[in-house]
C-alpha atoms as a PDB file:
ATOM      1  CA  UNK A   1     109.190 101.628 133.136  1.00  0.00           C
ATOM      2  CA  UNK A   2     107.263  99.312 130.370  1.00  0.00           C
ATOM      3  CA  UNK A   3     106.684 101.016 127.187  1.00  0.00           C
ATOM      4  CA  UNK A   4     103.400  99.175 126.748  1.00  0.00           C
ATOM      5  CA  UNK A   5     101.033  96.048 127.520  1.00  0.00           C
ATOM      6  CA  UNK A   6     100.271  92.924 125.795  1.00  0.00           C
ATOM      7  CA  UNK A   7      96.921  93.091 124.436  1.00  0.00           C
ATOM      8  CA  UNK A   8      94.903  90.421 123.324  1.00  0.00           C
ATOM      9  CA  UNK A   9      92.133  90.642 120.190  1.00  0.00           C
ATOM     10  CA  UNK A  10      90.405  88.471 117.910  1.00  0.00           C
ATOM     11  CA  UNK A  11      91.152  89.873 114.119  1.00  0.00           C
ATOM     12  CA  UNK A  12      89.269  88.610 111.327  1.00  0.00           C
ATOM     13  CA  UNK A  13      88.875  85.211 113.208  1.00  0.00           C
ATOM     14  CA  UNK A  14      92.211  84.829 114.681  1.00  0.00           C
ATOM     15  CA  UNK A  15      93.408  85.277 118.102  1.00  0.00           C
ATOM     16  CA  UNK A  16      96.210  87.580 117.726  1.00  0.00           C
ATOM     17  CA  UNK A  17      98.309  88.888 120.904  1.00  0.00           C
ATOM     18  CA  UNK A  18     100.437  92.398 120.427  1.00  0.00           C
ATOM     19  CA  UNK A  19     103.200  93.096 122.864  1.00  0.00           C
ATOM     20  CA  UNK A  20     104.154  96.444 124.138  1.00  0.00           C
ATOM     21  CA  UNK A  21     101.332  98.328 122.985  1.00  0.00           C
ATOM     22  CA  UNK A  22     101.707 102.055 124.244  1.00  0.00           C
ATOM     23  CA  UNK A  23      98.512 103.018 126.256  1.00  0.00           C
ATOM     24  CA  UNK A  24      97.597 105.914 123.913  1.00  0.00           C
ATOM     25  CA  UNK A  25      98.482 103.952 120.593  1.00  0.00           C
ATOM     26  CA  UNK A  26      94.787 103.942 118.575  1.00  0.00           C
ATOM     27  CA  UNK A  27      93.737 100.575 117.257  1.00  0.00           C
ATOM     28  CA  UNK A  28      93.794 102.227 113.602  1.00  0.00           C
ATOM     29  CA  UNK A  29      97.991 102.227 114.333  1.00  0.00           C
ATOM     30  CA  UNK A  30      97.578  98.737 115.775  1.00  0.00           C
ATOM     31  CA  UNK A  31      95.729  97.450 112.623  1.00  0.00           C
ATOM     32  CA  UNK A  32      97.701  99.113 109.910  1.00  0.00           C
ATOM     33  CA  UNK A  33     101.264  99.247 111.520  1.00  0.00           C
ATOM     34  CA  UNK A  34     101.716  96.281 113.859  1.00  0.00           C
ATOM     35  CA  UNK A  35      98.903  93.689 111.968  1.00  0.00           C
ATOM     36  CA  UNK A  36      99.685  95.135 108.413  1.00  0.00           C
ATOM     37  CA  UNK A  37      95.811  95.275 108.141  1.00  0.00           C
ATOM     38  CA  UNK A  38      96.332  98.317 105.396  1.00  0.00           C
ATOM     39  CA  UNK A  39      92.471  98.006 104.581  1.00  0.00           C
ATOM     40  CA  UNK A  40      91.006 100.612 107.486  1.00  0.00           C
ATOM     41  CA  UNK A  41      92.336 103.493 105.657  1.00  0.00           C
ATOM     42  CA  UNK A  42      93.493 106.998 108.192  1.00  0.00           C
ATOM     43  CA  UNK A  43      91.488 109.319 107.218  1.00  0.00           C
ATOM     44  CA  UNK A  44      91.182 112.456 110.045  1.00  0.00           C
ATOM     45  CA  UNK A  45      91.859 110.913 112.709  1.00  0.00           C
ATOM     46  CA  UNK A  46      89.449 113.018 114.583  1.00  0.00           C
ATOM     47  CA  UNK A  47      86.209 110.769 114.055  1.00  0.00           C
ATOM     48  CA  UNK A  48      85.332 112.930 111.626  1.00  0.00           C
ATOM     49  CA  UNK A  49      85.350 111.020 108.116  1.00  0.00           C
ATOM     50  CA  UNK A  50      84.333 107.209 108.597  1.00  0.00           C
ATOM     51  CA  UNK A  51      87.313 106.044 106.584  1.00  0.00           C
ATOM     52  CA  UNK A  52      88.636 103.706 109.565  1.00  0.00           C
ATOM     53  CA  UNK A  53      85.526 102.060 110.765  1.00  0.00           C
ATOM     54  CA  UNK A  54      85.767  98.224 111.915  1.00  0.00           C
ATOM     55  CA  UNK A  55      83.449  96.191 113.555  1.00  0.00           C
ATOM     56  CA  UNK A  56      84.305  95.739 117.729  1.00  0.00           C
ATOM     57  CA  UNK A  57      82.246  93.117 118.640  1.00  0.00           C
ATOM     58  CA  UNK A  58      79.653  93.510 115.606  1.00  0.00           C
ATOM     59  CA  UNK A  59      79.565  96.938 116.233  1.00  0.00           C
ATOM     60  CA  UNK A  60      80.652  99.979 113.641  1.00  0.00           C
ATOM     61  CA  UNK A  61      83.276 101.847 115.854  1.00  0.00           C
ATOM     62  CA  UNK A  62      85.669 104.550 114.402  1.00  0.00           C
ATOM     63  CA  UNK A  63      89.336 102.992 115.105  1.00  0.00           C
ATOM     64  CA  UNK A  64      91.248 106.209 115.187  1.00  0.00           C
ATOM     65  CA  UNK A  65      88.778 107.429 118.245  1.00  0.00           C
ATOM     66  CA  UNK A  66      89.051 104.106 120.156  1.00  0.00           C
ATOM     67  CA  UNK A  67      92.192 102.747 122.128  1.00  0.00           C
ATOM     68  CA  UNK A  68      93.922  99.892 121.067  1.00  0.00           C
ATOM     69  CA  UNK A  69      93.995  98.450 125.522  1.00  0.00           C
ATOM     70  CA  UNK A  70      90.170  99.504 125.452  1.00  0.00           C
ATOM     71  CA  UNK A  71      89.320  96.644 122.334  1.00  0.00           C
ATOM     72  CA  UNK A  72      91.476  94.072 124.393  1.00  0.00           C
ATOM     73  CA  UNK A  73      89.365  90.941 124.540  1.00  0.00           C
ATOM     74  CA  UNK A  74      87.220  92.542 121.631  1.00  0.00           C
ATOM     75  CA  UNK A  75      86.831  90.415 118.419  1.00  0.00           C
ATOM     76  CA  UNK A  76      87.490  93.299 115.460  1.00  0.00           C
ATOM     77  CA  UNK A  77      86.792  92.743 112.002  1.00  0.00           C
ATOM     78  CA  UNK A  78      88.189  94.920 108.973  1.00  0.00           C
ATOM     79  CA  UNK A  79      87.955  95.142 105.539  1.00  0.00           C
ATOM     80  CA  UNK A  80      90.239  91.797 105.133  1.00  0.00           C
ATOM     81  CA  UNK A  81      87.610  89.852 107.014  1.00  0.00           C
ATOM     82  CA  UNK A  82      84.243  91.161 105.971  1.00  0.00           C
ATOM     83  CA  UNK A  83      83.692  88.913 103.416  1.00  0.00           C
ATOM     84  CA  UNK A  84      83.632  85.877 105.997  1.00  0.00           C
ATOM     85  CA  UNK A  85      80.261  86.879 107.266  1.00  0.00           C
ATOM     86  CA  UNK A  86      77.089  86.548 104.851  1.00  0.00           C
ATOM     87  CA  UNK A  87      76.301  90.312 105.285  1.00  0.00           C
ATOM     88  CA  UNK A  88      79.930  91.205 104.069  1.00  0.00           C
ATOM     89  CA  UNK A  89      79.413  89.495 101.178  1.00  0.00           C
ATOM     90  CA  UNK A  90      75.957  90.957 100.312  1.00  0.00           C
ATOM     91  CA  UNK A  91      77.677  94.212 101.076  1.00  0.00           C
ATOM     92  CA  UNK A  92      80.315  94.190  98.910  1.00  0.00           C
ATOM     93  CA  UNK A  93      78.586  92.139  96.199  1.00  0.00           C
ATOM     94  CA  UNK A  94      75.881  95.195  95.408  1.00  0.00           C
ATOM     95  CA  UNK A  95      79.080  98.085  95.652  1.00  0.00           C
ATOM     96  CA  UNK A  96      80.539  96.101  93.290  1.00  0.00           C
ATOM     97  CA  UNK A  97      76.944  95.849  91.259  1.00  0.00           C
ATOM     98  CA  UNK A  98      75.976  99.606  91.386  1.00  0.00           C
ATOM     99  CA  UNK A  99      79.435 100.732  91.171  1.00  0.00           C
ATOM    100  CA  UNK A 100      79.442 102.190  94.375  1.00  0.00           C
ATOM    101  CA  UNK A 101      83.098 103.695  94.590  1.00  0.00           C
ATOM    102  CA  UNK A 102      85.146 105.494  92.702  1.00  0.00           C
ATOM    103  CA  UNK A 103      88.998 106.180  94.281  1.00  0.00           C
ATOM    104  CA  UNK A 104      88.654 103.405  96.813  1.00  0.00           C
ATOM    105  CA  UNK A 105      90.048 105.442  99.794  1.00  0.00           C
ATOM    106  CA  UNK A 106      86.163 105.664 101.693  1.00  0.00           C
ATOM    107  CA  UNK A 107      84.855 102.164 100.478  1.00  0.00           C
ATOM    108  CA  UNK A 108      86.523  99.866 103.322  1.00  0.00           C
ATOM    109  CA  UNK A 109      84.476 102.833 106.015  1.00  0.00           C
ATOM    110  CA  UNK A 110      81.268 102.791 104.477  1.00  0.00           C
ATOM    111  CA  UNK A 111      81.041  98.702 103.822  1.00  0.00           C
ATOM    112  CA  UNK A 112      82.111  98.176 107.684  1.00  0.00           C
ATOM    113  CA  UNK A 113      79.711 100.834 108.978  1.00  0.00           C
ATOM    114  CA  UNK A 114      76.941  99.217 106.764  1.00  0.00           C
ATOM    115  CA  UNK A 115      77.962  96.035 107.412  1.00  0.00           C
ATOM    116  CA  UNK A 116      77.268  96.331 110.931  1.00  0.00           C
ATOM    117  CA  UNK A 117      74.789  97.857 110.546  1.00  0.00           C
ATOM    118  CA  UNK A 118      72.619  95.481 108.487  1.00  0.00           C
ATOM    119  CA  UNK A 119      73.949  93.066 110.472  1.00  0.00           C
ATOM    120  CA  UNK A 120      72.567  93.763 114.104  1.00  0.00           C
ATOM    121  CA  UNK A 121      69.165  91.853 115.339  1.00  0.00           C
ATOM    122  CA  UNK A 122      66.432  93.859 113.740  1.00  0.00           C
ATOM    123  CA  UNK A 123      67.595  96.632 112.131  1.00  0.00           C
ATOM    124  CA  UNK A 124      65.642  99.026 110.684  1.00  0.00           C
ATOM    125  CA  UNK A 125      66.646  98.498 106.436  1.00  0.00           C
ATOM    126  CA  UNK A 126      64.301 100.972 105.376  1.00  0.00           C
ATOM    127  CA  UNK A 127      66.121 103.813 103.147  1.00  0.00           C
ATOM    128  CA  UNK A 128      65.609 106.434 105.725  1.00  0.00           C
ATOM    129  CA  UNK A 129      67.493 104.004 108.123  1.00  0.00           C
ATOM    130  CA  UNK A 130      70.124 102.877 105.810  1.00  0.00           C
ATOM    131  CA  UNK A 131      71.370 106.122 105.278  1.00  0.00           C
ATOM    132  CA  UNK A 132      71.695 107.236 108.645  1.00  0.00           C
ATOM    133  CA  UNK A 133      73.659 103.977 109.167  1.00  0.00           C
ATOM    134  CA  UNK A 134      75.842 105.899 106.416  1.00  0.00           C
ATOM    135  CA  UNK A 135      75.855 109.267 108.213  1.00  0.00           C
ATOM    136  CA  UNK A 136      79.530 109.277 109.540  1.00  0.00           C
ATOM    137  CA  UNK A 137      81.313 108.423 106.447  1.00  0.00           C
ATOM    138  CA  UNK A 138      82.786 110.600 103.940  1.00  0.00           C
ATOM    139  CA  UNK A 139      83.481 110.388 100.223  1.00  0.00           C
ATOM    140  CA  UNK A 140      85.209 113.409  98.668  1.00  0.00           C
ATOM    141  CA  UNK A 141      84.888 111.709  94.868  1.00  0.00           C
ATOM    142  CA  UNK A 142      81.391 110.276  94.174  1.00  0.00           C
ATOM    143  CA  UNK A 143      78.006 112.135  94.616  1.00  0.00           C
ATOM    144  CA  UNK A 144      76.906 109.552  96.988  1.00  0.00           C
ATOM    145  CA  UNK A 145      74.447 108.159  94.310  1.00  0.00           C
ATOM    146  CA  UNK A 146      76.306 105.143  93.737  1.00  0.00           C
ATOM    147  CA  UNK A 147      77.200 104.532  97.484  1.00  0.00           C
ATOM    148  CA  UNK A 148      73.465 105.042  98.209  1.00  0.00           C
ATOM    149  CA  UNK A 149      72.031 102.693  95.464  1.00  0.00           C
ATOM    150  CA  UNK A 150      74.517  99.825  96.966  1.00  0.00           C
ATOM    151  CA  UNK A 151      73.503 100.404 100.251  1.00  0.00           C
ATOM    152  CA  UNK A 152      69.934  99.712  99.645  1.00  0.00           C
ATOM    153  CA  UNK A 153      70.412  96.939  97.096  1.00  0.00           C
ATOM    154  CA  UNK A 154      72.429  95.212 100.045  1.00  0.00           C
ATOM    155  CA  UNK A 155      69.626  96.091 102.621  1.00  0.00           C
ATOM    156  CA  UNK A 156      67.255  94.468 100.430  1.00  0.00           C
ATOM    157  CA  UNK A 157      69.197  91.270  99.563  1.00  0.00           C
ATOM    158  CA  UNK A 158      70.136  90.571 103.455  1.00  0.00           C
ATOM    159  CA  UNK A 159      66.338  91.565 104.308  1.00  0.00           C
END
């Protein structure tokens, strides 16, 4: 009896193979643990919070929800990485600008989720749609103001 299977995944831009991955072991674990990717932060780990979103193939995906053997083949990007794509930078640029954190501990959820989500072919960056692109993530410190205000200065700079 194997305790796991390799899996194969393309992190930040680099093809990186994990051996004996348990089937149940969530790619948050995989990131933090075996990649010492510490920048998608464990929040819940129900799906509830936002704290450990990535991009899976451009897409915003929680990581504690999803299975490390279900991203095989996926290319994932994480906090460490965002700033290698032109929307990252945008992204992180106007949080920075607006001041649009205040602990930390949500920031790396709520760039990735709007990271991906200015990022697809034709989204909708209208306020309205910016902030439902938001909707998942949790902050426990700030009154959202802040968070809101980058998200919108980023929408308008990647527009």
């Amino acid at each position: 009896m194997t305790s796991g299977a390799r899996v194969s995944l393309v992190v930040n831009g680099r093809r990186r193979e994990v051996a004996d991955v348990p089937f149940g072991e969530r790619l948050l674990d995989t990131l933090r643990w075996r990649l010492s990717l510490k920048g998608t932060k464990e929040g819940c780990r129900a799906g509830n919070c936002g704290a450990c979103t990535v991009l899976v193939d451009g897409r915003p995906m929680l990581s504690c929800l999803l299975l490390t053997h279900e991203a095989n083949g996926a290319s994932v990007t994480t906090i460490e990485g965002v700033e290698a794509l032109s929307v990252g930078r945008a992204v992180v640029r106007a949080f920075e600008a607006e001041g649009g954190l205040q602990c930390g501990y949500c920031t790396p959820g709520f760039v990735m989720a709007l990271v991906g989500h200015l990022a697809s072919p034709g989204a909708d960056r209208s306020p309205a749609a910016v902030r439902a692109a938001l909707e998942g993530n949790l902050c426990r410190c700030t009154g959202y103001a802040s968070i809101v205000r980058a998200a919108q200065r980023a929408a308008k700079e990647v527009a």
